[in-house]
Protein backbone atom coordinates (compact mmCIF):
# COMPACT_ATOMS: atom_id res chain seq x y z
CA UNK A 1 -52.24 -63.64 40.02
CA UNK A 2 -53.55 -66.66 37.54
CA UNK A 3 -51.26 -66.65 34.69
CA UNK A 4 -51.91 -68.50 31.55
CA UNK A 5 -50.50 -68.06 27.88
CA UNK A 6 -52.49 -68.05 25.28
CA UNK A 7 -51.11 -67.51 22.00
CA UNK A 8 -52.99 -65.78 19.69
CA UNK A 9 -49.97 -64.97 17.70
CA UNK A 10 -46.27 -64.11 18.70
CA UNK A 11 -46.43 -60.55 19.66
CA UNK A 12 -44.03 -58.88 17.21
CA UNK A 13 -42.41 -55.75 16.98
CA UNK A 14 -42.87 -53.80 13.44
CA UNK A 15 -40.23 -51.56 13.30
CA UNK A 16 -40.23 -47.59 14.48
CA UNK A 17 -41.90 -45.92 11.41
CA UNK A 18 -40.57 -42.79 10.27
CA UNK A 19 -43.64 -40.61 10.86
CA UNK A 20 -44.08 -41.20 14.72
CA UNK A 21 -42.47 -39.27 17.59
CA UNK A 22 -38.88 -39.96 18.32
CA UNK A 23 -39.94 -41.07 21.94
CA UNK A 24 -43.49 -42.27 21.19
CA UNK A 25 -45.02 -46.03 21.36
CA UNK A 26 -47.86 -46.94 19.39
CA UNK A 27 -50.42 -49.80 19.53
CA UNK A 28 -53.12 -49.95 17.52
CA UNK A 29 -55.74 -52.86 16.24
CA UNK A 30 -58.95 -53.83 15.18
CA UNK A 31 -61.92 -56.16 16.58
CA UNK A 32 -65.71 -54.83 16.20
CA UNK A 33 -66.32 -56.82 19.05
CA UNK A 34 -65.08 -54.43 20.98
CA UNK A 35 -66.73 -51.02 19.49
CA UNK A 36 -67.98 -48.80 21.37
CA UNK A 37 -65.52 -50.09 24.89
CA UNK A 38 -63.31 -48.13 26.23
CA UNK A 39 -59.87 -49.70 26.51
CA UNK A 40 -57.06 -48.56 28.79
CA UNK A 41 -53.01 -49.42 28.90
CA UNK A 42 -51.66 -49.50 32.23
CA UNK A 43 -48.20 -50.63 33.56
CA UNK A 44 -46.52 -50.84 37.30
CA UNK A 45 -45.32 -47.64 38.61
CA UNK A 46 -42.90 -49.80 40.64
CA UNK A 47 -42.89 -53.54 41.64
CA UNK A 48 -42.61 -53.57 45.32
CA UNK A 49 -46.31 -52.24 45.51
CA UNK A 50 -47.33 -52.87 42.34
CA UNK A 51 -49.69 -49.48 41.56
CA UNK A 52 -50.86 -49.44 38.11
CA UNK A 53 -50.55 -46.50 36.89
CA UNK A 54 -52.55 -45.61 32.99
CA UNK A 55 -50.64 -44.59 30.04
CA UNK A 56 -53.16 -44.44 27.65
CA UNK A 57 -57.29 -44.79 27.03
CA UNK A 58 -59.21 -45.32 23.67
CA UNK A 59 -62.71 -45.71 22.96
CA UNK A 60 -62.53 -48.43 20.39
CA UNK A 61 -65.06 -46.56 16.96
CA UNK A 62 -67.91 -48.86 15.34
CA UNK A 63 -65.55 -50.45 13.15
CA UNK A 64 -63.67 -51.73 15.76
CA UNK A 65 -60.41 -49.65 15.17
CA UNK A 66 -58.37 -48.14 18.42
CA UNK A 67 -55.20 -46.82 18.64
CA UNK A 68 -52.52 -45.61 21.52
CA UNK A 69 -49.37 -43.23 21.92
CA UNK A 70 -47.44 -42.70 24.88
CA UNK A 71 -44.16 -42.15 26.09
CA UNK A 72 -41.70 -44.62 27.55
CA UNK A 73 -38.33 -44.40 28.44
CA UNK A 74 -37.23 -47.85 29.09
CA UNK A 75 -38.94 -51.38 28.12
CA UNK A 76 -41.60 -51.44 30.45
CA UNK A 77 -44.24 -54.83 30.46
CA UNK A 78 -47.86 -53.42 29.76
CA UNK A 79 -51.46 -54.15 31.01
CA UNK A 80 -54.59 -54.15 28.80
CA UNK A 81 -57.73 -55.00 30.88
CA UNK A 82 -60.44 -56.80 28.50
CA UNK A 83 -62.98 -58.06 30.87
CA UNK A 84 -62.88 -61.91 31.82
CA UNK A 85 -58.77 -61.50 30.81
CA UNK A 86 -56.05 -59.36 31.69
CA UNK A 87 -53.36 -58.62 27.87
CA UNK A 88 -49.87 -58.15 28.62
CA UNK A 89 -47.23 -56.56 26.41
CA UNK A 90 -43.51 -55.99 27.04
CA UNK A 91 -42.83 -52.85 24.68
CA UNK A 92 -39.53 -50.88 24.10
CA UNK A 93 -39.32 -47.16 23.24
CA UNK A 94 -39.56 -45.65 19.66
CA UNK A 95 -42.12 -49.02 19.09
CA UNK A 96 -45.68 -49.74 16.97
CA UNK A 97 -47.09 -52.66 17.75
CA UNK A 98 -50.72 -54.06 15.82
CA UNK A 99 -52.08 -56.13 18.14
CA UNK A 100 -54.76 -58.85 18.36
CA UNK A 101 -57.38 -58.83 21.06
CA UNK A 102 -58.91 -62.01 21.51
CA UNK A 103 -62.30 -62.99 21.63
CA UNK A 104 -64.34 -60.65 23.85
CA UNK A 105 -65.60 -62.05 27.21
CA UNK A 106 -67.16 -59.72 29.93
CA UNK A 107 -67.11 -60.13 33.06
CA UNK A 108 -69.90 -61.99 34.40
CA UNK A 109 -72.14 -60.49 37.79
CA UNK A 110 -70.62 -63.71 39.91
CA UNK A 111 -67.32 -62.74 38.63
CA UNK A 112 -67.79 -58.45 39.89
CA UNK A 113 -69.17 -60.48 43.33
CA UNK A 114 -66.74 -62.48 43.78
CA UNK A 115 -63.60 -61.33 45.77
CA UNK A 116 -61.67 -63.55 44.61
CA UNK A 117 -62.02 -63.41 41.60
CA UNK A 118 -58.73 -62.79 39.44
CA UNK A 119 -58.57 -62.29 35.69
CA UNK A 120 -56.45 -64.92 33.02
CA UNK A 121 -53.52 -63.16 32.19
CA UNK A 122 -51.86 -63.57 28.82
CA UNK A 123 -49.66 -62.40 26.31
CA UNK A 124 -51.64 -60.40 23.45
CA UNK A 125 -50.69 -61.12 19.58
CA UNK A 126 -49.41 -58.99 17.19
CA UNK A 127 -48.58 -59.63 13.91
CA UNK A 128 -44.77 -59.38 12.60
CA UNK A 129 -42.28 -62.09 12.67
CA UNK A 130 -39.16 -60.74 13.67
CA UNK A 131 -36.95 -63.27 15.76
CA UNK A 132 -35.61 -60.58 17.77
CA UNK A 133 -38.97 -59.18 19.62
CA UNK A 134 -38.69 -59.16 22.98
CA UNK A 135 -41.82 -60.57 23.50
CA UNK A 136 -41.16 -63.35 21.08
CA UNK A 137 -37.99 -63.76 23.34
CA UNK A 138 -39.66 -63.69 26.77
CA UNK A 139 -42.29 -66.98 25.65
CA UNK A 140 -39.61 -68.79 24.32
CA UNK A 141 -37.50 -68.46 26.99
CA UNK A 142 -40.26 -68.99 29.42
CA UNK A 143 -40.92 -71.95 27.86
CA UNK A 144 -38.56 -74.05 28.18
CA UNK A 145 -37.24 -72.96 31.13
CA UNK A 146 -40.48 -73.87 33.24
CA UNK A 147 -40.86 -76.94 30.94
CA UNK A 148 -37.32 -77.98 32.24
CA UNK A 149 -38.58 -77.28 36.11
CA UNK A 150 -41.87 -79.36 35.26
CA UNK A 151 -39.88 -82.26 34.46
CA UNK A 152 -37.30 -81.88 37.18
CA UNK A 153 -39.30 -80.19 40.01
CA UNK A 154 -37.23 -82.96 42.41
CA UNK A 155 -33.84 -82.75 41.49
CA UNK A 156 -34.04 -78.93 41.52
CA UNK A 157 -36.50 -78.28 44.65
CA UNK A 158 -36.15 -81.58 46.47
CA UNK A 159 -32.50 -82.99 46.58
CA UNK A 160 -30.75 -80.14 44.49
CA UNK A 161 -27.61 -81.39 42.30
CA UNK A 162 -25.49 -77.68 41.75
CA UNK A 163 -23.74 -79.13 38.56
CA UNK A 164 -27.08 -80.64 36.86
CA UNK A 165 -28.54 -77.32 37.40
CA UNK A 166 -26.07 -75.00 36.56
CA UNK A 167 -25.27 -76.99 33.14
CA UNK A 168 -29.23 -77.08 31.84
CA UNK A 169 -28.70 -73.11 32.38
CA UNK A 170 -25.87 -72.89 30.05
CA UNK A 171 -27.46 -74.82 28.08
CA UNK A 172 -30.69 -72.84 27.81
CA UNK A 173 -28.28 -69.76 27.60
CA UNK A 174 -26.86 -70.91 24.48
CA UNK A 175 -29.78 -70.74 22.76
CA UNK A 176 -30.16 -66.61 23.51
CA UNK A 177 -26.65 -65.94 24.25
CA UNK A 178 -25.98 -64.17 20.35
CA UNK A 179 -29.32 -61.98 20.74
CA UNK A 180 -28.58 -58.16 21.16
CA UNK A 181 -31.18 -56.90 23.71
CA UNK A 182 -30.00 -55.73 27.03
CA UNK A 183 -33.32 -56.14 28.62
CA UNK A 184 -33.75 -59.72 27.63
CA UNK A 185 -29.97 -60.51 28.76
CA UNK A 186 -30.51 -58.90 31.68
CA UNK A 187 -34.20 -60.90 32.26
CA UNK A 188 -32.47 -64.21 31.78
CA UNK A 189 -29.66 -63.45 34.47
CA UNK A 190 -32.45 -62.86 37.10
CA UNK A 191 -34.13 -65.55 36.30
CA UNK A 192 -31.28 -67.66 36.51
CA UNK A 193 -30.59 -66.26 39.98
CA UNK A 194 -34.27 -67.03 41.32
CA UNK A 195 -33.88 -70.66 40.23
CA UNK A 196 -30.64 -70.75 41.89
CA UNK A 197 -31.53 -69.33 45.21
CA UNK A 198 -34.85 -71.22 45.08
CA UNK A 199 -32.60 -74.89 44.26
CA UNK A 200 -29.34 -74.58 45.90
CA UNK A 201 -28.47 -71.20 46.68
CA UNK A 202 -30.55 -70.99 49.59
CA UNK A 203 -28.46 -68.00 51.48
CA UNK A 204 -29.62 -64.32 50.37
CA UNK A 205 -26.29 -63.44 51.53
CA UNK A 206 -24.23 -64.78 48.29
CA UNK A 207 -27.76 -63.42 46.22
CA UNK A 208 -27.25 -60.39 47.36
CA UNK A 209 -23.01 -60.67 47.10
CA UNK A 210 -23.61 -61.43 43.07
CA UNK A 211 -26.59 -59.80 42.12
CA UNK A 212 -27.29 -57.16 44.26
CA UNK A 213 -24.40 -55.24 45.64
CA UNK A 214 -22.19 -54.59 42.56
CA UNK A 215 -25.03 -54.26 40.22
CA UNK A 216 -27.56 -51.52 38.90
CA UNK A 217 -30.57 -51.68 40.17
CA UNK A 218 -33.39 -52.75 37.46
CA UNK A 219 -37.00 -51.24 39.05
CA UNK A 220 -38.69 -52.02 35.53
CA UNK A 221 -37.03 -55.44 34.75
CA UNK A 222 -39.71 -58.23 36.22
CA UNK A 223 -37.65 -61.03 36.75
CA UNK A 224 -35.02 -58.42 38.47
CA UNK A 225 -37.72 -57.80 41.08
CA UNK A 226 -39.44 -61.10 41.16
CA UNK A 227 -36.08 -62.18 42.65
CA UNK A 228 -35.64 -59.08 44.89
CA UNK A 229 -39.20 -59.62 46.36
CA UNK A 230 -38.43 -62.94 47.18
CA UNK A 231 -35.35 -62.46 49.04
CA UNK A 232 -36.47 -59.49 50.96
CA UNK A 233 -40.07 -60.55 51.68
CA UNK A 234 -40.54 -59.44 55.79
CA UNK A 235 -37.04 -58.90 55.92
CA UNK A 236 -37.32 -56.33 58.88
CA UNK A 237 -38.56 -59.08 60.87
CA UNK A 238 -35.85 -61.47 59.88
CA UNK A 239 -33.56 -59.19 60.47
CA UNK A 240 -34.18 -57.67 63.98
CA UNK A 241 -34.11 -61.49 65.67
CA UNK A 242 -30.61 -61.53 64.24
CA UNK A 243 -28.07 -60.69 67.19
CA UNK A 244 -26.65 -57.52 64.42
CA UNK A 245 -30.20 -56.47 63.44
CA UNK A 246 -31.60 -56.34 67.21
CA UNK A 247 -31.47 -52.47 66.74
CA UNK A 248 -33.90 -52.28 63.99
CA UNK A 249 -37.16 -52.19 65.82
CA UNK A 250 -35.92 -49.27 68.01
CA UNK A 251 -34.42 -47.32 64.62
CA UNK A 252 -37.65 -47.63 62.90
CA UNK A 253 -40.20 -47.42 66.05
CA UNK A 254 -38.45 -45.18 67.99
CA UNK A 255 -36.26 -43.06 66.37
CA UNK A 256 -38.13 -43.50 62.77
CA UNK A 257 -34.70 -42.67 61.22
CA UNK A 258 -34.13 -44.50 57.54
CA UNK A 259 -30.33 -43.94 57.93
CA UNK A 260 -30.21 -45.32 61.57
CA UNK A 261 -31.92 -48.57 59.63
CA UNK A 262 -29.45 -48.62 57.23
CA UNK A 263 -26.71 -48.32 59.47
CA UNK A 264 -28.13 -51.10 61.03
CA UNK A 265 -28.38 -52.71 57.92
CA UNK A 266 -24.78 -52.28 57.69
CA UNK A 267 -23.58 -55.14 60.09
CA UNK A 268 -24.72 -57.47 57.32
CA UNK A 269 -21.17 -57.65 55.85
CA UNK A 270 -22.85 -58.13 52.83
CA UNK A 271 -25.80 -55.48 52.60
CA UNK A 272 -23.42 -52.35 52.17
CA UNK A 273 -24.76 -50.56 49.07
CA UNK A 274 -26.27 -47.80 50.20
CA UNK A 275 -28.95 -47.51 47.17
CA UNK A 276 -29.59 -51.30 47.75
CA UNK A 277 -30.07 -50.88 51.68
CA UNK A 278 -32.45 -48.13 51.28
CA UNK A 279 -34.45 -50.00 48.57
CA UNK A 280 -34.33 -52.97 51.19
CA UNK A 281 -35.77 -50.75 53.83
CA UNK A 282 -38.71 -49.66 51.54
CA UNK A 283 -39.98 -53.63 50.63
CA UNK A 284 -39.82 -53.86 54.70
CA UNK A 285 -41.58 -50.70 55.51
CA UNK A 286 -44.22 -51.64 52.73
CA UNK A 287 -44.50 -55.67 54.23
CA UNK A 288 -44.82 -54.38 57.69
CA UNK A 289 -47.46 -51.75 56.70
CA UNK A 290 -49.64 -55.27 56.89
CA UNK A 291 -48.64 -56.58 59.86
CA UNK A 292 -49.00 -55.52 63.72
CA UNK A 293 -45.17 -55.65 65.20
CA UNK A 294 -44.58 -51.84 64.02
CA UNK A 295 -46.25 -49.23 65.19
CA UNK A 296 -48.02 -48.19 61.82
CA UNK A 297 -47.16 -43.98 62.72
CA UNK A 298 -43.84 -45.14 63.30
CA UNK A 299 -43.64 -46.64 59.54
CA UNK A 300 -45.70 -43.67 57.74
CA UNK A 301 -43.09 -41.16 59.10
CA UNK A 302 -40.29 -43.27 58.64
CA UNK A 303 -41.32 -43.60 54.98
CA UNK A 304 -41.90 -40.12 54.55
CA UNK A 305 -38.57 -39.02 55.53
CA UNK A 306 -37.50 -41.69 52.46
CA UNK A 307 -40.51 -39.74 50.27
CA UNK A 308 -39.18 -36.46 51.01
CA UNK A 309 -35.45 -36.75 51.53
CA UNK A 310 -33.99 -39.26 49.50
CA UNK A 311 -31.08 -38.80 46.94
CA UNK A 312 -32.90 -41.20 44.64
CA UNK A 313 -35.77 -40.19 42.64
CA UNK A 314 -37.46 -44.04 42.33
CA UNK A 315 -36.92 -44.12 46.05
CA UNK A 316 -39.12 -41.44 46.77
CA UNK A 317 -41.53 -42.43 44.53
CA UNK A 318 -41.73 -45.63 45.77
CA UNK A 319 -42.03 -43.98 49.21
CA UNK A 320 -45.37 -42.36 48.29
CA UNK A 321 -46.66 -45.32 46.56
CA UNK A 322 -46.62 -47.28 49.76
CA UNK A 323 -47.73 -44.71 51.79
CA UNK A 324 -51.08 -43.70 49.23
CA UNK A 325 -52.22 -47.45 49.35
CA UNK A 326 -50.99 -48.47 53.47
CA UNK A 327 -53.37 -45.54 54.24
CA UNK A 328 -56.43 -45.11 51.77
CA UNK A 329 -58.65 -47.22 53.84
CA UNK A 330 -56.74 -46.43 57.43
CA UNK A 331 -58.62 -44.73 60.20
CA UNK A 332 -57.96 -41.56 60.73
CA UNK A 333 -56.45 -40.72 57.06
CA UNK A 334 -58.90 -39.62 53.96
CA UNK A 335 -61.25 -41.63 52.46
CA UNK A 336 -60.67 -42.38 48.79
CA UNK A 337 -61.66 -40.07 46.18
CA UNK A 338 -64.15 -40.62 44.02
CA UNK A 339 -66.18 -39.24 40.69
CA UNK A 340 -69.54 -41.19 39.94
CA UNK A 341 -73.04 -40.84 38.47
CA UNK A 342 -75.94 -40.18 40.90
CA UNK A 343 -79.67 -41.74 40.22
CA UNK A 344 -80.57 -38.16 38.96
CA UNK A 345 -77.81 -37.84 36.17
CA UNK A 346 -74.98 -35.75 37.55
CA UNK A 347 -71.76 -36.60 39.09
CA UNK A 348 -70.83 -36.24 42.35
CA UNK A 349 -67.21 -36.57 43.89
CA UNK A 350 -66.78 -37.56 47.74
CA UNK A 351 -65.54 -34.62 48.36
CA UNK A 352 -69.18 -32.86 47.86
CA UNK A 353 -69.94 -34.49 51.39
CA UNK A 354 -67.29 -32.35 53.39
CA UNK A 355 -69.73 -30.92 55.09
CA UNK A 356 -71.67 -34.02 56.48
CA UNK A 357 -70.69 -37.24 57.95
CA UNK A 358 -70.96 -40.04 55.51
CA UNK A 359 -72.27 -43.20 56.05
CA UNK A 360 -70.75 -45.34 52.69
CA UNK A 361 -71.62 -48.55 51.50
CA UNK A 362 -71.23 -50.91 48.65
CA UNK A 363 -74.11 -52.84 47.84
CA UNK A 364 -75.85 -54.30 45.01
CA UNK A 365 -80.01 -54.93 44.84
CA UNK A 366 -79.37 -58.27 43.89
CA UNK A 367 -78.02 -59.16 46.79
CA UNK A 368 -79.80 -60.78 49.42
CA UNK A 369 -77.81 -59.53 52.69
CA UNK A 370 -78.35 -56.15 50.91
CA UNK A 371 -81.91 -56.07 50.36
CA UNK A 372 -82.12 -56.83 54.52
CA UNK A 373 -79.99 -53.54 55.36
CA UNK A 374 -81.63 -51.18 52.78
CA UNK A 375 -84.91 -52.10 54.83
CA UNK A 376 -82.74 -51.11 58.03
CA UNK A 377 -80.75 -48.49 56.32
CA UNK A 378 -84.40 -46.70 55.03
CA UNK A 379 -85.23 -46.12 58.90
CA UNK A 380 -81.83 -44.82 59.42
CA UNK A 381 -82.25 -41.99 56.69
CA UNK A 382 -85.73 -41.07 57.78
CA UNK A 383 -84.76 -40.67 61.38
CA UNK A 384 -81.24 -38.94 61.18
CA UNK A 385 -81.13 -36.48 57.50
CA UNK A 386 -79.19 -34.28 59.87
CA UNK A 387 -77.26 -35.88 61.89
CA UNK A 388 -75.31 -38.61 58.59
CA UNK A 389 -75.75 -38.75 54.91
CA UNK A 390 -76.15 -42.27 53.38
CA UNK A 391 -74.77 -43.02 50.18
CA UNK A 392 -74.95 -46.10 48.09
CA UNK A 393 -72.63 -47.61 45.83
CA UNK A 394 -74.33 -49.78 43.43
CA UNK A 395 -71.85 -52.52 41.77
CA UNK A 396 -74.76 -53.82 39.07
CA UNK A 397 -73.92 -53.22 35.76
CA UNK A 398 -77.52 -52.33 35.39
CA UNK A 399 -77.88 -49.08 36.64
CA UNK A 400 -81.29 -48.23 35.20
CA UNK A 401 -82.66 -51.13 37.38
CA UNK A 402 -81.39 -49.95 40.27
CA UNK A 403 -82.57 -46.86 40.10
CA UNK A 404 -85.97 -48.63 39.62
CA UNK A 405 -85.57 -50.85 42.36
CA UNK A 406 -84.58 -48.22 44.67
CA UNK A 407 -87.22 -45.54 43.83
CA UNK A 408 -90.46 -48.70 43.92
CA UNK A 409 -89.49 -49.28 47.31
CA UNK A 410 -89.22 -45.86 48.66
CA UNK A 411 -85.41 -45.40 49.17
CA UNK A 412 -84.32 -41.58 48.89
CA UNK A 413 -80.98 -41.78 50.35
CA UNK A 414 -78.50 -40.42 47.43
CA UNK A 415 -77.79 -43.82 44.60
CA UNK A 416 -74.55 -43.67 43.19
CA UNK A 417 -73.38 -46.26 39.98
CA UNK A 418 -69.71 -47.59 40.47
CA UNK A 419 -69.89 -48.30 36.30
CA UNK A 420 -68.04 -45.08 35.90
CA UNK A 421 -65.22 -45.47 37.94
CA UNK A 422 -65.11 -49.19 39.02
CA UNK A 423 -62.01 -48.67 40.51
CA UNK A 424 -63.84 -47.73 43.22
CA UNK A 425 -64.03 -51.19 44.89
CA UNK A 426 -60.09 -51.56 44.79
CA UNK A 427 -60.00 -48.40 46.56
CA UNK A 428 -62.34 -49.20 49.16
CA UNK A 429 -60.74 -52.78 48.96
CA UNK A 430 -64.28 -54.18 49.46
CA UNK A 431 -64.00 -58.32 49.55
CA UNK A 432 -67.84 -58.45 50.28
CA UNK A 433 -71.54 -56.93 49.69
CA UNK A 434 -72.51 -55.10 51.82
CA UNK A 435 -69.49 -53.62 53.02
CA UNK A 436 -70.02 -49.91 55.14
CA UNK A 437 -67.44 -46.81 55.95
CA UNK A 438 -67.66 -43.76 58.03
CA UNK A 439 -66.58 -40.45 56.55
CA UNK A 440 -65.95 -37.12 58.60
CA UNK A 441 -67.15 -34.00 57.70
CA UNK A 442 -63.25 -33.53 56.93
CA UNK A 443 -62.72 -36.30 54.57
CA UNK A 444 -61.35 -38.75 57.13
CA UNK A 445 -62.17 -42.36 57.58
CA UNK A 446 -63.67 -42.83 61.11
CA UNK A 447 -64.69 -46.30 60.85
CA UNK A 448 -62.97 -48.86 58.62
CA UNK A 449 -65.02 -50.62 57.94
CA UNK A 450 -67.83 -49.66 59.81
CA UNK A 451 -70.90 -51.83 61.04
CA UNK A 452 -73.91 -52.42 59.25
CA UNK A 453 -77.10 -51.30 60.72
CA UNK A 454 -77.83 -54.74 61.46
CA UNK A 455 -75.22 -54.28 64.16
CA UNK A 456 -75.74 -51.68 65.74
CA UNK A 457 -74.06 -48.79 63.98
CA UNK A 458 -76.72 -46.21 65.22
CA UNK A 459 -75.08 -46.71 68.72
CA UNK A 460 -71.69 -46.75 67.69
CA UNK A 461 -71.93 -43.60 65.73
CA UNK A 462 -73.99 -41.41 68.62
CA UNK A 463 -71.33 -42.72 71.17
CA UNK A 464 -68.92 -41.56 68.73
CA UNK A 465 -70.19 -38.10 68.51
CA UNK A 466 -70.37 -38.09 72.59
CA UNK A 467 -66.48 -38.37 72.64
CA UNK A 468 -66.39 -35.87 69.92
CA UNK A 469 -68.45 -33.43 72.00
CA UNK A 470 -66.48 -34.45 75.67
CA UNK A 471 -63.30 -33.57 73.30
CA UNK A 472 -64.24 -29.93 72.23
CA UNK A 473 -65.85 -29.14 75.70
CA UNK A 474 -62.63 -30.07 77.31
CA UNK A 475 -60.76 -28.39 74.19
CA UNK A 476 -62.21 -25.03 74.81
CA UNK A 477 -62.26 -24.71 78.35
């Protein structure tokens, strides 16, 4: 993701106040140019998939005040989404924190079209100046490490010198060394380690020997799983073409047994903690979700005995994590959920079409590759009300006009706005407008995605509902 700092002011911690929750976190602020927007506060529910998960929602008042409580029970690093930008806040339990939104931006139509697109990421301001705040901490220390990897990008990446490297690291870790925050400490180390293994340490096997093996494992702490990510990236394929790993496609294929993997695992004379095997397994099973050499049923189950049986909470979690997201747009598994607006005023959830098949698509009237299909989509509604529903996800911010648009030209097919729930497009992971799904009258995704009229989808689907008729003749026989 696009990551640039812009420093309104060092975010500082204020102090836990006396009157708030023993456990709570508060951030609060003011900027009118924001009144009347609602404003959410996410963070990672783990970083091997990376699911955002919300803590807390606001509707900023008309003068511009807003304000959040939520519980935490570690220092966890924060998302605000405020349109063109992306906020980020590392806060700590028992915290209040005023901070400064910067100047509003929206996002612009070409930027909601745009697949691409990905929002500028920086660190919010809040006002304090205590040395000690971990954010404070976190820039400085970013700083001038990646200032010292600008000017040496050679000597570290190119023809790596060990002692030149290791000696600009204690000298950087003289600066922090005295500061009394475990996090932070614990930050540095792993970033240490990543420039290491990325200059000279080239061998995950003495990474995972002296960070790894011997040491807790840090789900929450970024640069902790920046460097885990790295090392384990597609390591189930790495590891299988290895002469000791060459059972690992038949444990996970075949057997779909997590503790025949990890047994496997365990002729890396290295890779023996149990709690760090298993957490290996899970950043394979979640790479080779995206990838073809596994069967895909083969890594759903094998994850779900991790979901379901695992000694370790964050395991199982994580388990379920990769399974929701692997799946929500997998034929044969249930269509995303969703909760929006209709041209007539209500809401309506997908799960009001279980009695039809759905044909879904995303579309906006501003499009031009849109405008052709609703022309093509229009016949489709008039000739087969029975047989499919059509429903239209409109991604303008302008709902009003197209609900206009749609009812000038005739189009009665149901209208739905995504403006309530825009999450919708990450759901449906649509890259492009129009983009089309088929839902069964049980919720299940039958084609992912599916064609557009303009390809023939009328055949496709009545050929589909052939086999589906063959199937329940031979079924009841």
């Amino acid at each position: 993701m696009l990551k640039k700092l812009i420093v309104v002011s060092f975010l500082i911690f204020l102090g836990f106040q006396n009157w708030a929750k023993s456990d709570t976190t508060i951030i609060f602020g003011n900027n009118v140019e924001y009144a009347h927007q609602i404003i959410k506060v996410y963070t990672y529910d783990d970083y091997i998939t990376r699911k955002l998960v919300l803590l807390a929602s606001d509707t900023v008042n008309s003068d511009g005040n807003f304000r959040f409580e939520f519980q935490l029970t570690e220092t966890k690093l924060l998302y605000i989404p405020l349109g063109y930008y992306n906020g980020m806040l590392y806060a700590n339990t028992d915290s209040k924190y005023e901070v400064m939104l910067p100047e509003r931006r929206d996002l612009t139509f070409a930027d909601i079209l745009n697949p691409y697109f990905q929002k500028v990421e920086f660190f919010l301001g809040i006002k304090g100046d205590d040395p000690y705040e971990i954010n404070r901490l976190i820039f400085e220390f970013d700083d001038i490490l990646e200032r010292y990897i600008d000017q040496n990008y050679y000597e570290i990446y190119q023809k790596p010198i060990q002692d030149s490297v290791d000696l600009v690291i204690d000298n950087i870790e003289k600066l922090f060394d005295t500061v009394p925050n475990t996090f932070f400490k614990n930050y540095r180390t792993y970033k240490y380690a990543l420039l290491k293994y990325s200059s000279y340490m080239r061998n995950n096997l003495y990474v995972t020997k002296d960070y790894f093996n011997e040491m807790p494992i840090r789900y929450q702490n970024v640069s902790y799983m920046d460097l885990f990510n790295q090392l384990y990236t597609n390591y189930l394929l790495f590891y299988m073409n290895k002469s000791e790993g060459e059972r690992l496609y038949s444990d996970i294929a075949l057997a779909k047994s997590p503790s025949m993997a990890k047994e496997t695992f365990s002729n890396n004379l290295v890779l023996t903690n149990d709690s760090i095997q298993e957490l290996v397994l899970l950043k394979g099973l979640n790479d080779a979700c995206y990838g073809k050499e596994f069967p895909f049923a083969s890594l759903i189950i094998t994850l779900d005995s991790i979901a379901n049986a695992s000694s370790i909470h964050e395991h199982r979690k994580i388990a379920k994590n990769i399974i929701a997201l692997a799946t929500q747009t997998k034929v044969g598994y249930q269509a995303p959920n969703f909760e929006l607006r209709d041209a007539l005023g209500p809401f309506r959830k997908r799960t009001n079409y279980l009695a039809n098949y759905v044909y879904l698509n995303f579309c906006s009237i501003k499009s031009f590759a849109c405008q052709q299909d609703f022309e093509l989509l229009k016949g489709l509604h008039e000739k087969y009300k029975t047989e499919f529903k059509i429903i239209s996800i409109s991604i303008d911010e302008d709902f009003d006009e197209a609900k206009m648009y749609f009812k000038d030209k005739g189009y009665e097919w149901t209208l739905l706005s995504f403006n309530d729930e825009k999450s919708v497009i990450e759901k449906y992971k649509v890259r492009a407008y129009p983009t089309y799904y088929l839902i069964g009258p049980k919720g299940k995704l039958i084609m992912s995605p599916a064609l557009s009229p303009g390809e023939n989808f009328e055949y496709h689907f009545f050929n589909y509902m052939r086999n589906v008729k063959r199937q329940d003749l031979r079924n009841n026989r």
